[in-house]
C-alpha atoms as a PDB file:
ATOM      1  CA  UNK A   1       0.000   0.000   0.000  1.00  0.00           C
ATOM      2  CA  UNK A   2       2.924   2.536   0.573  1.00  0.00           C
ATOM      3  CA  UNK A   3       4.266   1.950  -2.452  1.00  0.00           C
ATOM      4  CA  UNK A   4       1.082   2.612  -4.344  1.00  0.00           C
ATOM      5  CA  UNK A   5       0.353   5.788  -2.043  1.00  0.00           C
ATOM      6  CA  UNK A   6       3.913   6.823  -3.356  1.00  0.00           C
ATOM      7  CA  UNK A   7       3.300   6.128  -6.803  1.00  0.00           C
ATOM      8  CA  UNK A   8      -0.008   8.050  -6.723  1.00  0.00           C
ATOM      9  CA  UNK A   9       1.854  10.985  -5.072  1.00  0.00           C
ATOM     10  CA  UNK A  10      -0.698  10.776  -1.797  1.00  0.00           C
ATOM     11  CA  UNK A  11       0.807  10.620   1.229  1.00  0.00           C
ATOM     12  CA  UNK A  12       1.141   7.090   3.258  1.00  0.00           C
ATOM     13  CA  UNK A  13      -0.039   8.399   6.552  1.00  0.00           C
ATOM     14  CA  UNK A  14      -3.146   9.999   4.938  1.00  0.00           C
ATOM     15  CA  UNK A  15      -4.859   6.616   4.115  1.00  0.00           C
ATOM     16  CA  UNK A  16      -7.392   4.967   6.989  1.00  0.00           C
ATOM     17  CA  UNK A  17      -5.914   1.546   7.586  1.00  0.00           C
ATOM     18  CA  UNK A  18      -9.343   0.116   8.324  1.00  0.00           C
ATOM     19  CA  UNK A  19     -11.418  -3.185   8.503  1.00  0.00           C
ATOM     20  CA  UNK A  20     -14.753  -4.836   8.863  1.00  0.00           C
ATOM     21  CA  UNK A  21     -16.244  -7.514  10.949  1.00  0.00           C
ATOM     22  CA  UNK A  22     -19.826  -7.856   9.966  1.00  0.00           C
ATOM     23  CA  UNK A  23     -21.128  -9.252  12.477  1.00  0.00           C
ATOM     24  CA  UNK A  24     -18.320 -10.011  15.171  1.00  0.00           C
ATOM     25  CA  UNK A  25     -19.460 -13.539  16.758  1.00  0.00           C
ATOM     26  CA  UNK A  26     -17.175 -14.441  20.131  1.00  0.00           C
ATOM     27  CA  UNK A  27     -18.098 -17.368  21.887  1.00  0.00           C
ATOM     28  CA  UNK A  28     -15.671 -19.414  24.704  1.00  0.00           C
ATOM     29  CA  UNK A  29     -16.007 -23.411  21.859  1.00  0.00           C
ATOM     30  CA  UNK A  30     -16.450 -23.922  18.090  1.00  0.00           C
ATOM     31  CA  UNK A  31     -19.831 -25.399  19.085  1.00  0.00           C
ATOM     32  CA  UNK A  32     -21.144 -22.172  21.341  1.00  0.00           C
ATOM     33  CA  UNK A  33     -19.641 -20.102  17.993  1.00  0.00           C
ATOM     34  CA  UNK A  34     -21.540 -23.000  15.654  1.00  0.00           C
ATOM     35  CA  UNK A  35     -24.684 -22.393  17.747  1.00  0.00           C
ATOM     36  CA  UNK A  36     -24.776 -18.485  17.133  1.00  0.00           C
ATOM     37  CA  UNK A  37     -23.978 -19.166  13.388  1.00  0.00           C
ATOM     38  CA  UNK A  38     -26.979 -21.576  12.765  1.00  0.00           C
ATOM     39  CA  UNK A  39     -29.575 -18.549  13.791  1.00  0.00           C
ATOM     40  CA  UNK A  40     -28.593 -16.915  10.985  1.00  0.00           C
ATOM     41  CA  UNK A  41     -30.735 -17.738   7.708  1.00  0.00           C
ATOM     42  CA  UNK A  42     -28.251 -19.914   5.268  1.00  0.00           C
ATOM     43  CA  UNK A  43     -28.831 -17.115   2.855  1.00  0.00           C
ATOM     44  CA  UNK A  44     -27.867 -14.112   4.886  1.00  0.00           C
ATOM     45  CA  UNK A  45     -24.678 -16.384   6.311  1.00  0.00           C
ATOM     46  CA  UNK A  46     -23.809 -16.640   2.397  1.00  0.00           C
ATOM     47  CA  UNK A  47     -24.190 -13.053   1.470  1.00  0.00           C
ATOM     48  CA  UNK A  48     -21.935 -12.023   5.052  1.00  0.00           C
ATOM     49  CA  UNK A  49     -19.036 -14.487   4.040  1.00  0.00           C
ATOM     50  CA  UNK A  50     -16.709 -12.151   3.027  1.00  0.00           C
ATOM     51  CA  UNK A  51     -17.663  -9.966   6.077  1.00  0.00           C
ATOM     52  CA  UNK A  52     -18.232 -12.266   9.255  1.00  0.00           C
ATOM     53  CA  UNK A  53     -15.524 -13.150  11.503  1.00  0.00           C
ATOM     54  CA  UNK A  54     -17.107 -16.087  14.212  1.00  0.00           C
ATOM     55  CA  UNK A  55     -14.134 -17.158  16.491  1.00  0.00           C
ATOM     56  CA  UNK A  56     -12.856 -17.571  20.059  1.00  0.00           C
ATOM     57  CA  UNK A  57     -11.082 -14.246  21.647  1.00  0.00           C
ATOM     58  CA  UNK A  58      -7.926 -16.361  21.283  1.00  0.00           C
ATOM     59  CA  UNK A  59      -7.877 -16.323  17.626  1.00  0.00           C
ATOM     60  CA  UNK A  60      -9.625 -13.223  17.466  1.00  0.00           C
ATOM     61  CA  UNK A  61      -6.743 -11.524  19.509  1.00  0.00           C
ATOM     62  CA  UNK A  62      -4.407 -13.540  16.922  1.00  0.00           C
ATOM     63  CA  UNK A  63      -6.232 -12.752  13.552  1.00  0.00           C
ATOM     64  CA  UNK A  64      -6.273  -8.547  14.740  1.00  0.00           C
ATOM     65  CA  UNK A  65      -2.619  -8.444  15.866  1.00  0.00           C
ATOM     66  CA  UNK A  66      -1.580  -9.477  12.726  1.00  0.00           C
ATOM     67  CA  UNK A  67      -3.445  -6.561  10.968  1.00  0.00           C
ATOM     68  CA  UNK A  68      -2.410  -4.464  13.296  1.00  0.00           C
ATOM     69  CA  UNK A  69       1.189  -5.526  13.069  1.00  0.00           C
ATOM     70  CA  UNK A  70       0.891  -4.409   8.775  1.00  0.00           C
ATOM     71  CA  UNK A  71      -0.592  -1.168   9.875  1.00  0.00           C
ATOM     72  CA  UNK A  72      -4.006  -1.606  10.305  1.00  0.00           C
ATOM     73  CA  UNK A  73      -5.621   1.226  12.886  1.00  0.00           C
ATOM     74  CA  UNK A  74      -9.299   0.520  13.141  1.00  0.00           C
ATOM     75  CA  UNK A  75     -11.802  -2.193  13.805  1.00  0.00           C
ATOM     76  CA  UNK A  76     -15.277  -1.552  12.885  1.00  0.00           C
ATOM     77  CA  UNK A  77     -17.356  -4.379  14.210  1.00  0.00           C
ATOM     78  CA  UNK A  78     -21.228  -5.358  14.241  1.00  0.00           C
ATOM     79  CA  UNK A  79     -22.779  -7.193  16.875  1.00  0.00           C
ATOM     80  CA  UNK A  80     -25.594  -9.278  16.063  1.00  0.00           C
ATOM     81  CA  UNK A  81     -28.576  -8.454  17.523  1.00  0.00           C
ATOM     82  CA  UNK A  82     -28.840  -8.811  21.653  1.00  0.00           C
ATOM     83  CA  UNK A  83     -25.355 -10.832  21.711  1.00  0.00           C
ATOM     84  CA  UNK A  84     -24.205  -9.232  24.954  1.00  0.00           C
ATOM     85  CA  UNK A  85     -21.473 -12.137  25.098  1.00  0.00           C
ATOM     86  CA  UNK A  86     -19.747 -11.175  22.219  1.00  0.00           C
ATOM     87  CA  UNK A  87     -19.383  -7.776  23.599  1.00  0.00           C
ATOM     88  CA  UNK A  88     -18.415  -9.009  26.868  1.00  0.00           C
ATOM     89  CA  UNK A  89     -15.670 -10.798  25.327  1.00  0.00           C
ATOM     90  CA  UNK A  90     -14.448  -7.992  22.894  1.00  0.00           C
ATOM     91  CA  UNK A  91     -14.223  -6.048  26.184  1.00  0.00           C
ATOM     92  CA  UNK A  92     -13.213  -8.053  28.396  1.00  0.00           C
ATOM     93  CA  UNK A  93     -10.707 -10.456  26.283  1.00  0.00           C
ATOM     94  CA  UNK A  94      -9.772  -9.364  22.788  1.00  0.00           C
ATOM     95  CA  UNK A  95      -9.043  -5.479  23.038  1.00  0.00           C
ATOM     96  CA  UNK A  96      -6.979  -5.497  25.970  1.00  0.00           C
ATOM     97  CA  UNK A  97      -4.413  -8.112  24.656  1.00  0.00           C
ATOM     98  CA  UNK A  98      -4.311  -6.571  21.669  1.00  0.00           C
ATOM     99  CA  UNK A  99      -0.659  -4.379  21.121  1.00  0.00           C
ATOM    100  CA  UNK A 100      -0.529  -1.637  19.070  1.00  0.00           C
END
């Protein structure tokens, strides 16, 4: 990306080195993150598959370190509906082990 910024003549530190997570699903087991996926409608699931990240806060920690690590600044994340846990474990778990 800095190379194309400098080939463009726009300044590196002017681009927003942003993601999405649409929607965000945290749960504790690959079957409490299973159960959260299968209330979603197959069809929606298919049209969100480029978009959803559903994972523990252990890999989720892994998976945004890494972006953060190539320069990556922001997060946005949805949260599906009511799902207080995920945002109890975004809080709680992912953001503070996460090292800028």
């Amino acid at each position: 990306m800095q190379r194309r910024c400098e080939e463009a003549g726009r300044p590196y530190g002017s681009i927003l080195r942003s993601t999405l997570f649409s929607p965000l699903i945290l749960a504790e087991t690959p079957a409490a993150i299973q159960a959260k996926l299968d209330q979603f409608p197959k069809t929606l699931l298919a049209s969100m598959e480029q978009t959803v990240v559903a994972t523990t806060p252990g890999e989720a920690i892994k998976r945004m370190q890494v972006l953060v690590d190539v320069g990556f600044q922001y997060f946005v994340c949805t949260i599906s509906g009511n799902d207080v846990e995920t945002l109890n474990l975004l809080a709680q778990q992912v953001i503070p082990n996460i090292v800028a």
